[in-house]
Protein backbone atom coordinates (compact mmCIF):
# COMPACT_ATOMS: atom_id res chain seq x y z
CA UNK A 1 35.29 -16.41 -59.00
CA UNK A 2 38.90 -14.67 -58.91
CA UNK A 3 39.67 -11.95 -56.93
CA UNK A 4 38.58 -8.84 -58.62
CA UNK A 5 41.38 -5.68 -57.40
CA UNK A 6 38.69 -3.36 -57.11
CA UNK A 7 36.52 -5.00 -54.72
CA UNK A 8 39.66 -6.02 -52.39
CA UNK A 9 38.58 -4.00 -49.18
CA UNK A 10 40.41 -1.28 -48.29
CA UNK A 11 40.40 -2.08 -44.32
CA UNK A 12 40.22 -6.01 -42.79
CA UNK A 13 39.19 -6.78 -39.43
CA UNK A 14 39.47 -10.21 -37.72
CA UNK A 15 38.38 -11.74 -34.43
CA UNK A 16 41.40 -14.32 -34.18
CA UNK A 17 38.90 -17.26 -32.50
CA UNK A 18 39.55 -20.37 -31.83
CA UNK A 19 43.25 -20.84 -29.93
CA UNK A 20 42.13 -23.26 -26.99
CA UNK A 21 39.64 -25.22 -28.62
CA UNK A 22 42.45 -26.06 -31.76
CA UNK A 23 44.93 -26.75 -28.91
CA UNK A 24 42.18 -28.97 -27.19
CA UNK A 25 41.61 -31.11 -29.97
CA UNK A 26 45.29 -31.84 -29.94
CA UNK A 27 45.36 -32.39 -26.00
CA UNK A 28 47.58 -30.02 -25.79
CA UNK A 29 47.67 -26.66 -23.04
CA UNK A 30 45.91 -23.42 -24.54
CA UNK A 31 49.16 -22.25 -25.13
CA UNK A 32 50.22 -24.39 -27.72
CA UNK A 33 46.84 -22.93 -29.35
CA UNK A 34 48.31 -19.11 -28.57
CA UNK A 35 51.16 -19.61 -30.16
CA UNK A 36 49.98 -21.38 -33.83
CA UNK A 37 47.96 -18.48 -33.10
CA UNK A 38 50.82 -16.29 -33.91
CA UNK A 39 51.81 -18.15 -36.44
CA UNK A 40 49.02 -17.73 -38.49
CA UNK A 41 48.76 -13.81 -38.11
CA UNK A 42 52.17 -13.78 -39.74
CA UNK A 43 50.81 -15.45 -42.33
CA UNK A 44 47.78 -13.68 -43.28
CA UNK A 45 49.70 -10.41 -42.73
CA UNK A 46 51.68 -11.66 -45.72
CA UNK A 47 48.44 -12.78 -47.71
CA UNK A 48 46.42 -9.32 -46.86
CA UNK A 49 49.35 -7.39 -48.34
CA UNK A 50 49.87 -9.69 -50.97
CA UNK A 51 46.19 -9.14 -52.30
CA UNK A 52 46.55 -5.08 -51.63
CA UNK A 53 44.89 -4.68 -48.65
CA UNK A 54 46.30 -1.51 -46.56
CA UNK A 55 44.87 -1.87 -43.30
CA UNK A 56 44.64 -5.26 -41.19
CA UNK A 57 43.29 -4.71 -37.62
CA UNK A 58 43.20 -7.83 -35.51
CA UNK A 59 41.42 -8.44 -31.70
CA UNK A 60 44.70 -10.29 -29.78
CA UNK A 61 43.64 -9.93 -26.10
CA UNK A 62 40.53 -8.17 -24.86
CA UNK A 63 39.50 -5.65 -22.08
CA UNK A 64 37.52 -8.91 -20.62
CA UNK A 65 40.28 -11.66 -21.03
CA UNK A 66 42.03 -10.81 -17.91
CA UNK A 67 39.37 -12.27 -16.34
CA UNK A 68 40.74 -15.40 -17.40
CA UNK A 69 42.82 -18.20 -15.54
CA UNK A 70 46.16 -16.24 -14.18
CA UNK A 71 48.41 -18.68 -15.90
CA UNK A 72 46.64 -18.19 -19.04
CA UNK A 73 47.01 -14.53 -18.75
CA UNK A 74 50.87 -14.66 -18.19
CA UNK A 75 51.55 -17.23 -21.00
CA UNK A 76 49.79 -14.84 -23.72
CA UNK A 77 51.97 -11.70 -21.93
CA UNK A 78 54.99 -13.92 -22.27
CA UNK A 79 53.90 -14.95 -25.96
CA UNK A 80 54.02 -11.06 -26.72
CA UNK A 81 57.59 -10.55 -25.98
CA UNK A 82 58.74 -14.01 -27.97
CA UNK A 83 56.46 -13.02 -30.99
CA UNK A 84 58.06 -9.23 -30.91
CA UNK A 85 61.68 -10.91 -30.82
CA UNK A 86 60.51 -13.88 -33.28
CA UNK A 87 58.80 -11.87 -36.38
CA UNK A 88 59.57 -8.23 -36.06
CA UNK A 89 62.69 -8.02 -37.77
CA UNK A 90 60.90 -9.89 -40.71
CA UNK A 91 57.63 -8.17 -40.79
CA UNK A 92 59.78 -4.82 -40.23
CA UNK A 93 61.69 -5.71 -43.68
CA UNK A 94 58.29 -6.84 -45.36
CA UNK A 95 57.19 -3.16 -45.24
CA UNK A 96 54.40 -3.53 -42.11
CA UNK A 97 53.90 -0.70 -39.72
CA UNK A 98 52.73 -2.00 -36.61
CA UNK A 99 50.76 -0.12 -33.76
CA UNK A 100 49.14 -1.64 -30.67
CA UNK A 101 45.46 0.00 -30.41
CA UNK A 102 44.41 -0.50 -26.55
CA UNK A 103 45.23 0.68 -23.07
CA UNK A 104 48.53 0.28 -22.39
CA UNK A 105 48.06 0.73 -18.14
CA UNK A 106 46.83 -2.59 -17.73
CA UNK A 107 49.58 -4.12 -18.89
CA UNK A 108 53.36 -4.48 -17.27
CA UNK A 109 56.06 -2.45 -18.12
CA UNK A 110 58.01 -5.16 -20.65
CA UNK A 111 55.11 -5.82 -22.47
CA UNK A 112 54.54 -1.90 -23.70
CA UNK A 113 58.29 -1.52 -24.02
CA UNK A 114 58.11 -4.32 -26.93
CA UNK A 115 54.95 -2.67 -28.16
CA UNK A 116 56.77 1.11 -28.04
CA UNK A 117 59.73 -1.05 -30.08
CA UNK A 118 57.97 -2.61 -32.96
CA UNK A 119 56.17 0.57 -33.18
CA UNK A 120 59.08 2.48 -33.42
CA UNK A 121 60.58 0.19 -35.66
CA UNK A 122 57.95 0.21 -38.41
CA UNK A 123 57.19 3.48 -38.11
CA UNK A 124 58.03 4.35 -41.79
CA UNK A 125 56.10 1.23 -43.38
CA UNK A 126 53.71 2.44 -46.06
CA UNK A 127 53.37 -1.64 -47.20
CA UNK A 128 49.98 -2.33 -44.95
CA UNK A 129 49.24 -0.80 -41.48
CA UNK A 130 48.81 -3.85 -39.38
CA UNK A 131 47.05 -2.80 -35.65
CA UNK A 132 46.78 -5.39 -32.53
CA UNK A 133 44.38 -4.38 -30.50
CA UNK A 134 45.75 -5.71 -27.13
CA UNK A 135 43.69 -4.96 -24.22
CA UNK A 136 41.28 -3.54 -25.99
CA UNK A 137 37.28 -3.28 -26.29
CA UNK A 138 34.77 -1.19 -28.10
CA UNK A 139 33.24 0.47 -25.27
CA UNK A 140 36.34 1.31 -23.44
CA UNK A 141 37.41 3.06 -27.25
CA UNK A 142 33.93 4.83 -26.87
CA UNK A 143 34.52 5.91 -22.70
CA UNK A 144 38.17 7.05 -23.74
CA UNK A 145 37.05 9.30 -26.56
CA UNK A 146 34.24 10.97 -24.60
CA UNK A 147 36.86 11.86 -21.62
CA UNK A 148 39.23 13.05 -24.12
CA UNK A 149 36.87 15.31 -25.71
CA UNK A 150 35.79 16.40 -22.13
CA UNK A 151 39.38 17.11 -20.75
CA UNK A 152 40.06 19.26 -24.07
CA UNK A 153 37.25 21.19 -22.85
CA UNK A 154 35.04 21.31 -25.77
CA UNK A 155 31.72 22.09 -25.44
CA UNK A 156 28.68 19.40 -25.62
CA UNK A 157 26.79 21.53 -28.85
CA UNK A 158 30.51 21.16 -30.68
CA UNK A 159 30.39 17.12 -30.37
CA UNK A 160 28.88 15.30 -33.44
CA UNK A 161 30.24 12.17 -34.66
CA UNK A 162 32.80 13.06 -36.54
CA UNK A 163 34.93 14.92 -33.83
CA UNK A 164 34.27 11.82 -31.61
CA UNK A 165 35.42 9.56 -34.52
CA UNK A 166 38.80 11.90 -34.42
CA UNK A 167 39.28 11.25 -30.94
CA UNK A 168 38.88 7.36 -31.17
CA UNK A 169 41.52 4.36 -30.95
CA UNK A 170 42.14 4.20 -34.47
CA UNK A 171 41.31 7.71 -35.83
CA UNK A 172 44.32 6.80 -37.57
CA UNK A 173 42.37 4.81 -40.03
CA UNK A 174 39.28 4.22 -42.30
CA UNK A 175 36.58 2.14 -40.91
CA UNK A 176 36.27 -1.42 -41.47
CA UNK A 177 34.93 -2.52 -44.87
CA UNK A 178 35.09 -6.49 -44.20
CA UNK A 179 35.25 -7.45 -40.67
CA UNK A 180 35.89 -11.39 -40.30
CA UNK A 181 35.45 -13.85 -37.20
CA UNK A 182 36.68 -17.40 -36.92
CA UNK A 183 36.20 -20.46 -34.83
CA UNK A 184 32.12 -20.40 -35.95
CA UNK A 185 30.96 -18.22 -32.92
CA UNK A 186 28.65 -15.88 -34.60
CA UNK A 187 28.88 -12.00 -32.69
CA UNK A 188 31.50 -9.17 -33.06
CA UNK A 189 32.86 -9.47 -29.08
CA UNK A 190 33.23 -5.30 -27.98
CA UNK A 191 35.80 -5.35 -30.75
CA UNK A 192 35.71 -1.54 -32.64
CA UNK A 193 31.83 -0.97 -32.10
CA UNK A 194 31.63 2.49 -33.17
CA UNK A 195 33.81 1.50 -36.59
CA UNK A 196 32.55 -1.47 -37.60
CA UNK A 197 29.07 0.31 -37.82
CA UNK A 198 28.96 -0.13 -41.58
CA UNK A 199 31.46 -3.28 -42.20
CA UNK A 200 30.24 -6.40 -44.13
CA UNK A 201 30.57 -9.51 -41.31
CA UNK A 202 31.74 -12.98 -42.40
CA UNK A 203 32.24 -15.79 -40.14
CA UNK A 204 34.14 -18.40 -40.57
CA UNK A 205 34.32 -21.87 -38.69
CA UNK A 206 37.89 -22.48 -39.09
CA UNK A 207 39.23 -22.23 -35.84
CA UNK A 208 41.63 -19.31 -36.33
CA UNK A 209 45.48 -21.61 -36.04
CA UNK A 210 43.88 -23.14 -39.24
CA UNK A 211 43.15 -20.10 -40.71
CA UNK A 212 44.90 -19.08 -44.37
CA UNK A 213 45.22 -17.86 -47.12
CA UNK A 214 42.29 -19.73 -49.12
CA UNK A 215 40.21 -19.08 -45.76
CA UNK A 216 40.96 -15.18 -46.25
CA UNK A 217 40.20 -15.46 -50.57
CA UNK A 218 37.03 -17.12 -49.22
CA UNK A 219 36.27 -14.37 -47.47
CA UNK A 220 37.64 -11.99 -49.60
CA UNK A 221 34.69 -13.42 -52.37
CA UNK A 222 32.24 -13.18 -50.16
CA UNK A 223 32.43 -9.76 -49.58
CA UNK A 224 33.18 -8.74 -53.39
CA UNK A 225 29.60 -10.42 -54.24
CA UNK A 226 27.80 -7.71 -51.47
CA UNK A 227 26.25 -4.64 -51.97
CA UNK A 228 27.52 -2.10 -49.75
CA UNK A 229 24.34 0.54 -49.06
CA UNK A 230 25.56 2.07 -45.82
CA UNK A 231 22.27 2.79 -44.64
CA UNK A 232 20.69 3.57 -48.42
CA UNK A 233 18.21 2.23 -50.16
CA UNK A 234 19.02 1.16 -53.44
CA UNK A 235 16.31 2.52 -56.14
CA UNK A 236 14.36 -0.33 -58.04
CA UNK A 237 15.60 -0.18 -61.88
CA UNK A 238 11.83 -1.06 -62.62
CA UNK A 239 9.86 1.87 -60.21
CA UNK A 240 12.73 4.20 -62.06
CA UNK A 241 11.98 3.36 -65.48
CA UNK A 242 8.33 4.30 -64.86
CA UNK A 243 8.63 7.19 -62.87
């Protein structure tokens, strides 16, 4: 089955899983994992816009991963500077606008001056609208829209879901149509629960280092062969003949 243009999703979400264990099986430190890791997001930023996807949204570090060991922690905010230095210049001339989608307070002030830069530098890339979600979960997005709405001072009969939609992490784009996990753990993690409400889900056991571009067509024909109902019920051809 080949790749149909009008059933390429719109928006692509990915749960990049699978870092330690492919370092693991390599006896190598986590690290090594974290930063193949990289790698192969470059890569299937390339491949997404390639196959005219405009929005690629992808879950890099968590609200719950500090809670991992401290060296750990400092390697991946190290790993952010060298990938900003590494690939920006190139992704920048490939026509991707980058934002970071999280809470920047939690993090030190070199690592959101290197997310401010590549923001600033892509800021006119149309190409595809790549967002890292770096310390980042659903139900923080969720807590920080409500307290927005409430500082604004808008009253409770005014909120329905579309104003708290507007007031969410990425209002900035459409909901996820195809939302895709690696590394063969099978749940969505706190990563965009309010948006990925109607997405299509597709795991994948590839550990996510390992993950390309036939990985992503896989994917990519898996979700072309569903039937998107967003909460309707399709009417039975044979029931409507004989109505």
């Amino acid at each position: 089955m080949d790749l149909v243009p009008h059933r390429i999703p719109r928006h692509v979400a990915i749960v990049m899983d699978g870092n330690g264990r492919y370092a693991r099986k390599r006896y190598m430190p986590r690290f090594f994992g974290h930063k193949a890791g990289v790698d192969a997001l470059v890569r299937v930023v390339r491949a997404c816009a390639d196959r005219g996807i405009e929005y690629l949204t992808v879950f890099a570090f968590s609200s719950e991963n500090w809670n991992r060991p401290e060296d750990e922690v400092s390697s991946l905010m190290g790993l952010v500077l060298v990938a900003v230095q590494k690939h920006l210049p190139e992704l920048q001339r490939e026509g991707v606008r980058i934002r970071i989608v999280g809470d920047r307070e939690g993090v030190s002030a070199q690592v959101r001056e290197a997310c401010e830069r590549a923001e600033r530098a892509t800021a006119h890339n149309r190409r595809i609208h790549l967002s890292v979600a770096f310390n980042y979960g659903g139900r923080w997005d969720i807590v920080q829209a409500c307290r927005r709405i409430a500082a604004a001072g808008i009253a409770p009969q005014q909120i329905d879901e579309a104003l708290l939609a507007r007031h969410m992490a990425m209002s900035f784009a459409p909901d996820p149509d195809l939302f895709i996990r690696t590394g063969g753990e099978l749940r969505i993690s706190n990563f965009l629960l309010w948006q990925t409400a109607y997405a299509e889900l597709h795991f994948s056991d590839c550990l996510w280092p390992e993950f390309g571009e036939a990985e992503l067509d896989a994917a990519l024909r898996d979700y072309a062969r569903r039937e998107r109902r967003f909460g309707t019920v399709k009417a039975d051809p044979v029931l409507a003949a004989t109505a």
